[in-house]
Protein backbone atom coordinates (compact mmCIF):
# COMPACT_ATOMS: atom_id res chain seq x y z
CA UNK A 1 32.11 -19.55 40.37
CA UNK A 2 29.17 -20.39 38.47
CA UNK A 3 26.55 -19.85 41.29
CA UNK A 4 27.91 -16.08 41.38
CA UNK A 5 28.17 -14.97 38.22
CA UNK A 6 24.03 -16.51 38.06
CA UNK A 7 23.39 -14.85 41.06
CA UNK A 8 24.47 -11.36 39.53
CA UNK A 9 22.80 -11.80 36.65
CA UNK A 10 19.69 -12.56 38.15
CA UNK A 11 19.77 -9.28 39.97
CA UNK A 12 20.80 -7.44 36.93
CA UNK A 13 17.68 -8.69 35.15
CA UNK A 14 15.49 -8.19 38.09
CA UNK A 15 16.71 -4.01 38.46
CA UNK A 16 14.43 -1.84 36.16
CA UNK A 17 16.99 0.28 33.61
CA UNK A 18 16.10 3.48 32.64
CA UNK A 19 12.51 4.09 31.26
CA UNK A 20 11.99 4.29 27.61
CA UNK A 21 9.34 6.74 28.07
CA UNK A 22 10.74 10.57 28.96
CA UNK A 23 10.00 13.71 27.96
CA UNK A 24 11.27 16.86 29.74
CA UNK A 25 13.40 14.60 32.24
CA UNK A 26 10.51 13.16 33.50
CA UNK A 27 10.07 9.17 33.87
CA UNK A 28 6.85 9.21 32.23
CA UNK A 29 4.82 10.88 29.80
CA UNK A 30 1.26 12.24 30.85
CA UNK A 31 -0.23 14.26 28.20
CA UNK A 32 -3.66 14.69 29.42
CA UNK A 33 -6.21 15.24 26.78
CA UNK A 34 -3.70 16.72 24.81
CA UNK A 35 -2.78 13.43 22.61
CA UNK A 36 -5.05 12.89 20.01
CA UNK A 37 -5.29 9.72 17.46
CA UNK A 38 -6.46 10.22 13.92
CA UNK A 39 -7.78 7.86 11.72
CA UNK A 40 -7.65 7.95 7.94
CA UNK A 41 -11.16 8.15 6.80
CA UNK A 42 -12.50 6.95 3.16
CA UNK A 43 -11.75 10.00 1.03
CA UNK A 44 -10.97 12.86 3.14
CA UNK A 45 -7.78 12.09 4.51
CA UNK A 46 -6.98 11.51 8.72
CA UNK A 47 -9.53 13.13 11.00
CA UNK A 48 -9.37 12.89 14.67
CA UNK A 49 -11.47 9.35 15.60
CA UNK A 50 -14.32 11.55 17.49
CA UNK A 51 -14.83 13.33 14.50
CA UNK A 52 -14.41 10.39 11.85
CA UNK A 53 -18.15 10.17 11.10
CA UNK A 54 -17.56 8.35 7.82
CA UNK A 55 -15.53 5.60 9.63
CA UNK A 56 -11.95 5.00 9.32
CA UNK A 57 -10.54 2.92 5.84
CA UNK A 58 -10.27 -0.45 5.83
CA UNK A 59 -7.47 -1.52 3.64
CA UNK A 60 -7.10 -4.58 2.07
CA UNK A 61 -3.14 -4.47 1.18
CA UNK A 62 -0.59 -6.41 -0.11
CA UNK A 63 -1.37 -10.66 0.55
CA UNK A 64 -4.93 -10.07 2.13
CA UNK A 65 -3.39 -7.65 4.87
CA UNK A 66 -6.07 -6.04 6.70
CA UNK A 67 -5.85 -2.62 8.41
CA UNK A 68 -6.29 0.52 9.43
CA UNK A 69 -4.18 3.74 9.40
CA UNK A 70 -3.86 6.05 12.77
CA UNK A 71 -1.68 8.67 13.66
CA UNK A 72 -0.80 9.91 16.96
CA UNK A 73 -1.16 14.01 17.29
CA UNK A 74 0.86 15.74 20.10
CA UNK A 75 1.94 19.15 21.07
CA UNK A 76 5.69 17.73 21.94
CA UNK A 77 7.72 15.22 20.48
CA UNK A 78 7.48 12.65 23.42
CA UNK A 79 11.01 11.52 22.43
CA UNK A 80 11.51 7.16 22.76
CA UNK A 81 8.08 5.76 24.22
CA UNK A 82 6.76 2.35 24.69
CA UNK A 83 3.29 2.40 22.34
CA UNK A 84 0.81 0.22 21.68
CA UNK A 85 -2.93 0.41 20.00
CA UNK A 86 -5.51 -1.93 21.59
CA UNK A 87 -8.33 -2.49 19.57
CA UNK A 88 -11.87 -4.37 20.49
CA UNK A 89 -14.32 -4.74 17.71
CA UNK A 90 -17.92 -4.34 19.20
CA UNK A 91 -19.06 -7.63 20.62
CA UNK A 92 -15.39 -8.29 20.94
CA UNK A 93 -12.54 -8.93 23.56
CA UNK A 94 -9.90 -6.38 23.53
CA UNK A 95 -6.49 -7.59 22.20
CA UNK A 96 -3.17 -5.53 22.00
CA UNK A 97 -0.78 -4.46 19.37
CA UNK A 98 2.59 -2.96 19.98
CA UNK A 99 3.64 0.28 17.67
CA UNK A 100 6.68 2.05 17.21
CA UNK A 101 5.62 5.77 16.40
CA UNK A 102 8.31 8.02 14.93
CA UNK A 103 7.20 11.62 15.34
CA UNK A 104 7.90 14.27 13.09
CA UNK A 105 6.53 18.23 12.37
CA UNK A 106 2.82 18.45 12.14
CA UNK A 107 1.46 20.94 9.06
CA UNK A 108 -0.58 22.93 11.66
CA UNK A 109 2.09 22.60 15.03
CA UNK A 110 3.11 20.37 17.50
CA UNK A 111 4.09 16.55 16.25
CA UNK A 112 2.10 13.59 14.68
CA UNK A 113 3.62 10.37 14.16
CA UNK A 114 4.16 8.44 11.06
CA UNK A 115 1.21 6.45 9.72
CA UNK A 116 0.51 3.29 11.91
CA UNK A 117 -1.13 0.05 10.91
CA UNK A 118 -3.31 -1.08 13.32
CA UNK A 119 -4.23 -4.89 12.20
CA UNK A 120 -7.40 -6.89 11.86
CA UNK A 121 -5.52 -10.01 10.11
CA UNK A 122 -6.84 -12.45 12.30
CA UNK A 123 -10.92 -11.29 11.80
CA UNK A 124 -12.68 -12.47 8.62
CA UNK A 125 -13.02 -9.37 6.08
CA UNK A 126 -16.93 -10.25 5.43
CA UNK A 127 -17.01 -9.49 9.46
CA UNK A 128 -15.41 -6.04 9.62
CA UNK A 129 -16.88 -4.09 6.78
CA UNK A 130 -19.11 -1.49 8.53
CA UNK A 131 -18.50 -3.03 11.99
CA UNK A 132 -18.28 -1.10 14.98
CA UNK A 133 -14.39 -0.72 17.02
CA UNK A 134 -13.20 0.92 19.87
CA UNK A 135 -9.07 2.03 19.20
CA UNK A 136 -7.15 3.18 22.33
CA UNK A 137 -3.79 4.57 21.63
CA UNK A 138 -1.21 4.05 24.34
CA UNK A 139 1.99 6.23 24.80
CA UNK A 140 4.23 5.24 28.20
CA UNK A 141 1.97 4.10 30.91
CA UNK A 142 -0.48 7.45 31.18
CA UNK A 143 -0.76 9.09 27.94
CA UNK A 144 -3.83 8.07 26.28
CA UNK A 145 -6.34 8.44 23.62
CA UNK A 146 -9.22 6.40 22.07
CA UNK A 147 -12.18 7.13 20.23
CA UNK A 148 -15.01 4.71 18.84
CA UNK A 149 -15.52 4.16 14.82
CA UNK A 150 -16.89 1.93 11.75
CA UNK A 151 -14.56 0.45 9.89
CA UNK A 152 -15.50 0.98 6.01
CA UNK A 153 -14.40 -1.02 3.02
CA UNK A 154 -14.23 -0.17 -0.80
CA UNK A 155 -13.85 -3.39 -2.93
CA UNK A 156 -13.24 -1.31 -5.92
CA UNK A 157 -9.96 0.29 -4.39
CA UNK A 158 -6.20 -1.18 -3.57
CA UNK A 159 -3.50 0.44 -1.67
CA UNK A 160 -1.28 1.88 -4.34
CA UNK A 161 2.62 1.87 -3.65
CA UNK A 162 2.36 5.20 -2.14
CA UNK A 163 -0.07 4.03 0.89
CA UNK A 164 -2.99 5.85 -0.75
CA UNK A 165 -6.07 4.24 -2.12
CA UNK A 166 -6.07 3.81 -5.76
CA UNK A 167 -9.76 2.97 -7.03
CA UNK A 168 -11.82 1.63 -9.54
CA UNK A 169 -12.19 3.56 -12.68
CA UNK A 170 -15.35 2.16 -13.45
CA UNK A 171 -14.16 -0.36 -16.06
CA UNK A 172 -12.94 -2.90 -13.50
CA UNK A 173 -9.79 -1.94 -13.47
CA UNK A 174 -8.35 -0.52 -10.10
CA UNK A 175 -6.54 2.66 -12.54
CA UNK A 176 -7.96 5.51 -10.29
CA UNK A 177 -9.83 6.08 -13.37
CA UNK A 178 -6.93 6.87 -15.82
């Protein structure tokens, strides 16, 4: 009885279900160039990673957590997809990190996904501040976009509990200058 029942499940686990990656029916999402990722650069807000010449933000948050934000751009909601960001500082190897992107209504059309944290926890901070990194985003299996950038660092600023920077007032005190 027991060699059955094994059997079956074996099989089971071995048959691929259905792909978590549709959109319009199809079994995978290929969005050509049209998929952009956007990084939040220091002081003007998320700009698309080719045109990020200030860098992208490097936040120091809550317990020494070091990251990035990036947000997916798209002209369709790409419905459940497999994501991940894989991110090689220069002189690095690449190394991955899964994402879950919810997508929502984008101010100027099509759909951008929530804010994403893309990591650096296991990197020294003295080693990232105005180092070079290459961020690919990954939706499904074809749909992909990456851009090159500097990560940049403000001592004087803190995340705030709204996810924006809140700096230095000039006193020392990390008020935003109130």
């Amino acid at each position: 009885m027991r060699t059955p029942l094994l059997a079956a499940l074996v099989i089971m686990a071995a048959c691929p279900g259905p792909s978590p990656t549709t959109i319009d029916g199809r079994d995978d999402l290929d969005c050509g160039d049209r998929l952009v990722l956007a990084v939040r650069a220091p002081g003007v807000g998320y700009r698309p990673i080719a045109d990020a010449a200030d860098g992208a933000e490097l936040v120091l948050g809550f317990q020494g957590f070091r990251y990035v934000y990036a947000r997916a751009r798209l002209d369709v909601d790409p419905g459940a997809v497999s994501a991940a960001v894989r991110v090689t500082l220069d002189g690095g190897s690449p190394r991955s990190q899964p994402v879950q992107p919810a997508f929502g209504p984008a101010a100027d059309g099509g759909v951008e996904s929530v804010s994403l944290q893309v990591f650096f926890n296991d990197d020294p901070l003295p080693g990232l501040i105005d180092h070079g990194v290459t961020l690919e985003l990954r939706l499904g299996a074809r749909c992909v976009a990456s851009g090159h950038t500097v990560l940049r660092y403000d001592p004087s600023c803190i995340e705030g509990p709204d996810g924006q920077p809140v700096c230095d007032g000039g006193d020392g005190a990390p008020d935003g200058g109130l």
